[in-house]
N, C-alpha and C. Protein backbone atom coordinates (compact mmCIF):
# COMPACT_ATOMS: atom_id res chain seq x y z
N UNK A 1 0.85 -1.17 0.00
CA UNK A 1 0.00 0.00 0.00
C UNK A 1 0.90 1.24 0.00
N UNK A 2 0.39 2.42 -0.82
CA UNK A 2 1.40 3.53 -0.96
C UNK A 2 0.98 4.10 0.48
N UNK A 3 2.34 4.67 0.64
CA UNK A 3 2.19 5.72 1.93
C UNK A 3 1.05 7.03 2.29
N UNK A 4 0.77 7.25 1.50
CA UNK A 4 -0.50 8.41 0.88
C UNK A 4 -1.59 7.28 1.51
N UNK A 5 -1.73 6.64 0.72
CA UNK A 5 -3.17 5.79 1.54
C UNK A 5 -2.88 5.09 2.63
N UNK A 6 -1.74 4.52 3.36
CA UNK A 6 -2.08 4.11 4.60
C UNK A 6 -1.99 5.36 5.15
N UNK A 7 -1.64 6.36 5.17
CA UNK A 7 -1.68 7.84 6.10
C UNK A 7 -3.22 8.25 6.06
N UNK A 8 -3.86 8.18 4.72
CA UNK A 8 -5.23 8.30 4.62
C UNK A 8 -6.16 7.29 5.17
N UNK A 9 -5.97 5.99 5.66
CA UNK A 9 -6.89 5.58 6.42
C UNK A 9 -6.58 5.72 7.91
N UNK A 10 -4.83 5.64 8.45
CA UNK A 10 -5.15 6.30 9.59
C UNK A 10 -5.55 7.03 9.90
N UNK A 11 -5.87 8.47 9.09
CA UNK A 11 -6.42 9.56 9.42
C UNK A 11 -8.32 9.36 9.68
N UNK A 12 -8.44 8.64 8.84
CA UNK A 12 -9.96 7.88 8.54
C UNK A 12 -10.50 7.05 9.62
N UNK A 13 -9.30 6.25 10.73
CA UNK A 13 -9.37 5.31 11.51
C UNK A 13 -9.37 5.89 12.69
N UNK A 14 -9.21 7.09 13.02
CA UNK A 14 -9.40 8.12 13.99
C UNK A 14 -10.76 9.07 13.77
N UNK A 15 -11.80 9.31 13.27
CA UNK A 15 -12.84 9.81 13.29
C UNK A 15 -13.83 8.60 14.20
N UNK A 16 -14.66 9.18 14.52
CA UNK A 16 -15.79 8.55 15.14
C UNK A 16 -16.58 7.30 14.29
N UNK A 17 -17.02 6.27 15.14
CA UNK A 17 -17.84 5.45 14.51
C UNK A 17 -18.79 5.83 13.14
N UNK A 18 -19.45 7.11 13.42
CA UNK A 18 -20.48 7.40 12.41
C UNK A 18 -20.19 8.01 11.21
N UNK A 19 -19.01 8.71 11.45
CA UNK A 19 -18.54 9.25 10.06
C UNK A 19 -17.64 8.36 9.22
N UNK A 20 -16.89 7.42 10.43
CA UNK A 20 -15.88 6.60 9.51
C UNK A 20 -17.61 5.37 8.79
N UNK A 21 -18.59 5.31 8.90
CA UNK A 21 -19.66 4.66 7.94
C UNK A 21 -19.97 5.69 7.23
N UNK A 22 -20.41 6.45 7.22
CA UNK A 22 -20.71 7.06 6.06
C UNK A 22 -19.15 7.46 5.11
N UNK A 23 -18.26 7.53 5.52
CA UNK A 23 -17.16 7.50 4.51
C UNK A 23 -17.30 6.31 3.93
N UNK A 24 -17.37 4.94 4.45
CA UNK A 24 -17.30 3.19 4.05
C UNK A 24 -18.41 3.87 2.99
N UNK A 25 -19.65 3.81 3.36
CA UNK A 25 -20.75 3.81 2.20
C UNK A 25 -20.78 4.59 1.03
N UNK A 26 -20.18 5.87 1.08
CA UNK A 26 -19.39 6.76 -0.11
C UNK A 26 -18.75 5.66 -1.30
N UNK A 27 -17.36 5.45 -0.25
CA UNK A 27 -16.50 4.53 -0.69
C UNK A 27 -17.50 3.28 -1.61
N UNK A 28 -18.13 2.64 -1.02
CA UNK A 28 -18.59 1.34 -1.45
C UNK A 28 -19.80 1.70 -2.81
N UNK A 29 -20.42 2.87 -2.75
CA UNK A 29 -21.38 3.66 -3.30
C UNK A 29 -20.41 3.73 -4.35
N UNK A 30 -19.26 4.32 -4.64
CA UNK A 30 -18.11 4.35 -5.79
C UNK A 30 -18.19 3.64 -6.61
N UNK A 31 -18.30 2.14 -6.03
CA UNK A 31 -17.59 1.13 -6.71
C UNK A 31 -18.58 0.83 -7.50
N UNK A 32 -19.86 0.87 -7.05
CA UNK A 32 -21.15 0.20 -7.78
C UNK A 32 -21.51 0.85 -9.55
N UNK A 33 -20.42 1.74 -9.69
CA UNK A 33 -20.79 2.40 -11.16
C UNK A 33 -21.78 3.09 -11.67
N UNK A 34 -22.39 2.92 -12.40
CA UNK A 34 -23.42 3.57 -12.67
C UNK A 34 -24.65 3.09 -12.56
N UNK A 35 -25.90 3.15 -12.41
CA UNK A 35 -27.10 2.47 -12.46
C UNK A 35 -27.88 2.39 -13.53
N UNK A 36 -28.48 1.05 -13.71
CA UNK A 36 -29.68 1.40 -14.37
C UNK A 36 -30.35 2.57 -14.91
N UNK A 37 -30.58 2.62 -16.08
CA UNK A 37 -31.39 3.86 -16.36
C UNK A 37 -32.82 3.24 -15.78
N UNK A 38 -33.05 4.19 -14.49
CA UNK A 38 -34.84 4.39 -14.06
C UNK A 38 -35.04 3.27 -12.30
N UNK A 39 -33.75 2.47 -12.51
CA UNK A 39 -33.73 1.62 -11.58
C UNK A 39 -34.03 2.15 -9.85
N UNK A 40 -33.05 3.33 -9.94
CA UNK A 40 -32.56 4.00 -8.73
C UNK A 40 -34.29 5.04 -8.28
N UNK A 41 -34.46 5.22 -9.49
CA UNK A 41 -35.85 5.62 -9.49
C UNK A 41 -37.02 5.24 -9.20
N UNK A 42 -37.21 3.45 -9.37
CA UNK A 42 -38.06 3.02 -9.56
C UNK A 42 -38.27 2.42 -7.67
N UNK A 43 -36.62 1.88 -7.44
CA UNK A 43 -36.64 1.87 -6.19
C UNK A 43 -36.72 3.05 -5.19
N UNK A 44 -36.82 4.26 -4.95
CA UNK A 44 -37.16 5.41 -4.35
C UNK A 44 -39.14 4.76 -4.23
N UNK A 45 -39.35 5.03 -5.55
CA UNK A 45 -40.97 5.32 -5.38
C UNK A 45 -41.04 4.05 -4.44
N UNK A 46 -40.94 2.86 -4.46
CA UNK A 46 -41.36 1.47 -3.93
C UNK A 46 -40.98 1.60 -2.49
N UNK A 47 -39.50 2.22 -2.07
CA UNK A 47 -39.43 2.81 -0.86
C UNK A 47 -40.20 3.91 0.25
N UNK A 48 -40.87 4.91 -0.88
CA UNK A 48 -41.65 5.49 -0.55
C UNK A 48 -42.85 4.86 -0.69
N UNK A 49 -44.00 4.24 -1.11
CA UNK A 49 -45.19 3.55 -0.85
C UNK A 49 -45.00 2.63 -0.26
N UNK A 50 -43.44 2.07 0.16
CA UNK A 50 -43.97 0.99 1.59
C UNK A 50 -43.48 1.50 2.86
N UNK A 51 -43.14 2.99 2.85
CA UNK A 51 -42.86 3.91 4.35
C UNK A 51 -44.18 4.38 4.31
N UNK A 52 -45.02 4.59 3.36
CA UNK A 52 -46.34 5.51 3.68
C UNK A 52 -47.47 4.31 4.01
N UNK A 53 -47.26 2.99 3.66
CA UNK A 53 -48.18 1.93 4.25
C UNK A 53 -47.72 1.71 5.66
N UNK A 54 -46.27 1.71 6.21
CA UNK A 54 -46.49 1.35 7.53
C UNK A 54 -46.55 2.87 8.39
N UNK A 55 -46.44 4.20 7.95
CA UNK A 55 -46.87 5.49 8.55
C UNK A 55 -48.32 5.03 8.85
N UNK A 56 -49.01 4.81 7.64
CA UNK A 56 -50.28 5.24 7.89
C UNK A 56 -51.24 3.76 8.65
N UNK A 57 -50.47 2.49 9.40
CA UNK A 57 -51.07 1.65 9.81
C UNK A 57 -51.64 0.61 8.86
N UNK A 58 -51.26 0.41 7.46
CA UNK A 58 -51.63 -0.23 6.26
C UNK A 58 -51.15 -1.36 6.69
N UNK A 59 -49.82 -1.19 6.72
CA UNK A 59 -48.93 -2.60 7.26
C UNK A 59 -48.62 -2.57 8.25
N UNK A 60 -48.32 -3.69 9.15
CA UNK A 60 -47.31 -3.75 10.31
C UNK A 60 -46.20 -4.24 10.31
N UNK A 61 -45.70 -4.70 9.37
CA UNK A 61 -44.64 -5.64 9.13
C UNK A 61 -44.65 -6.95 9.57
N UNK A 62 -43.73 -7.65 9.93
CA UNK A 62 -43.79 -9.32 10.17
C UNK A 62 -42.27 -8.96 10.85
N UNK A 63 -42.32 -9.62 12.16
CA UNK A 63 -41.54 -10.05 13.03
C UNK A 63 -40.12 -10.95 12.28
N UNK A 64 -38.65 -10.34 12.59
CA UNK A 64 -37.78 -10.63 11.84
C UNK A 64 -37.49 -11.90 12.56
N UNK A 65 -38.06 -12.65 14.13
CA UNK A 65 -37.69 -13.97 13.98
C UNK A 65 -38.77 -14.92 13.30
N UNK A 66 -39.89 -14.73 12.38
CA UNK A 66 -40.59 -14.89 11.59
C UNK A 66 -40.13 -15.03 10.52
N UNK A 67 -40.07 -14.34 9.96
CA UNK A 67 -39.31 -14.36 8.54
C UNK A 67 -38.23 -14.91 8.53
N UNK A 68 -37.29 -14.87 9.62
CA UNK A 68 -35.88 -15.61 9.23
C UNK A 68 -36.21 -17.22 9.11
N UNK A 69 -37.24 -17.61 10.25
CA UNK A 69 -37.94 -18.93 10.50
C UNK A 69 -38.26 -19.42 9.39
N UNK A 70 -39.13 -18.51 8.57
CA UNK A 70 -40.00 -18.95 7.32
C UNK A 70 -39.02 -19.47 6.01
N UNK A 71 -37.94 -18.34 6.13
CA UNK A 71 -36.79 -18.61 5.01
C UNK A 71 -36.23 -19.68 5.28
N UNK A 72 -35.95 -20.04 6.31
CA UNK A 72 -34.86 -21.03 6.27
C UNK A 72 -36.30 -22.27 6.02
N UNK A 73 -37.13 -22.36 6.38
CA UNK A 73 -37.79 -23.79 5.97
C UNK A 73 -37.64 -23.86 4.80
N UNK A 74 -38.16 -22.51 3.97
CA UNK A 74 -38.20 -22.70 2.33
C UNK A 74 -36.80 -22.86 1.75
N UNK A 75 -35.76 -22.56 2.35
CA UNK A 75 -34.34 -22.66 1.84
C UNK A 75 -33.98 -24.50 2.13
N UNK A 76 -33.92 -25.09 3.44
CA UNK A 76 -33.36 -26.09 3.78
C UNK A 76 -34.54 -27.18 4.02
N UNK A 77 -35.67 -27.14 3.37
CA UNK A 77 -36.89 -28.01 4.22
C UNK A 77 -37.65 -27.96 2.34
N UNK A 78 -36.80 -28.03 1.29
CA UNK A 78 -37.29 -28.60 0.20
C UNK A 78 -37.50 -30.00 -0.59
């Protein structure tokens, strides 16, 4: 590793928990290239109509030791 970047993540490795993640997710956000034309879009709206079903009491969701339960039958119980 060049000296420039290990100096740059020690410097990185000294900020606080929350900023050294949002630097990681920048970083990792980089790598992913470009998107889909409409994709990034299409997921916003779908994000937004399933925050406004559980705002407004539409949904409640399902209990995550539920679902993990349910997956693994359908994964290992075929």
């Amino acid at each position: 590793m060049k000296e420039a970047h290990q100096h740059l993540i020690e410097q990185v490795l000294r900020l606080p928990v929350d900023e050294r993640a949002e630097i990681a997710s920048e970083i990792l956000a980089s790598l992913d290239g470009e998107g889909e034309s409409g994709v990034d879009a299409a997921w916003a709206v779908e994000i937004e109509r399933r925050a406004e079903r559980v705002l407004s009491g539409e949904s409640q969701g399902e209990d995550w030791e539920d679902v993990r339960k349910r997956i693994e039958r359908e994964i290992f119980h075929r």
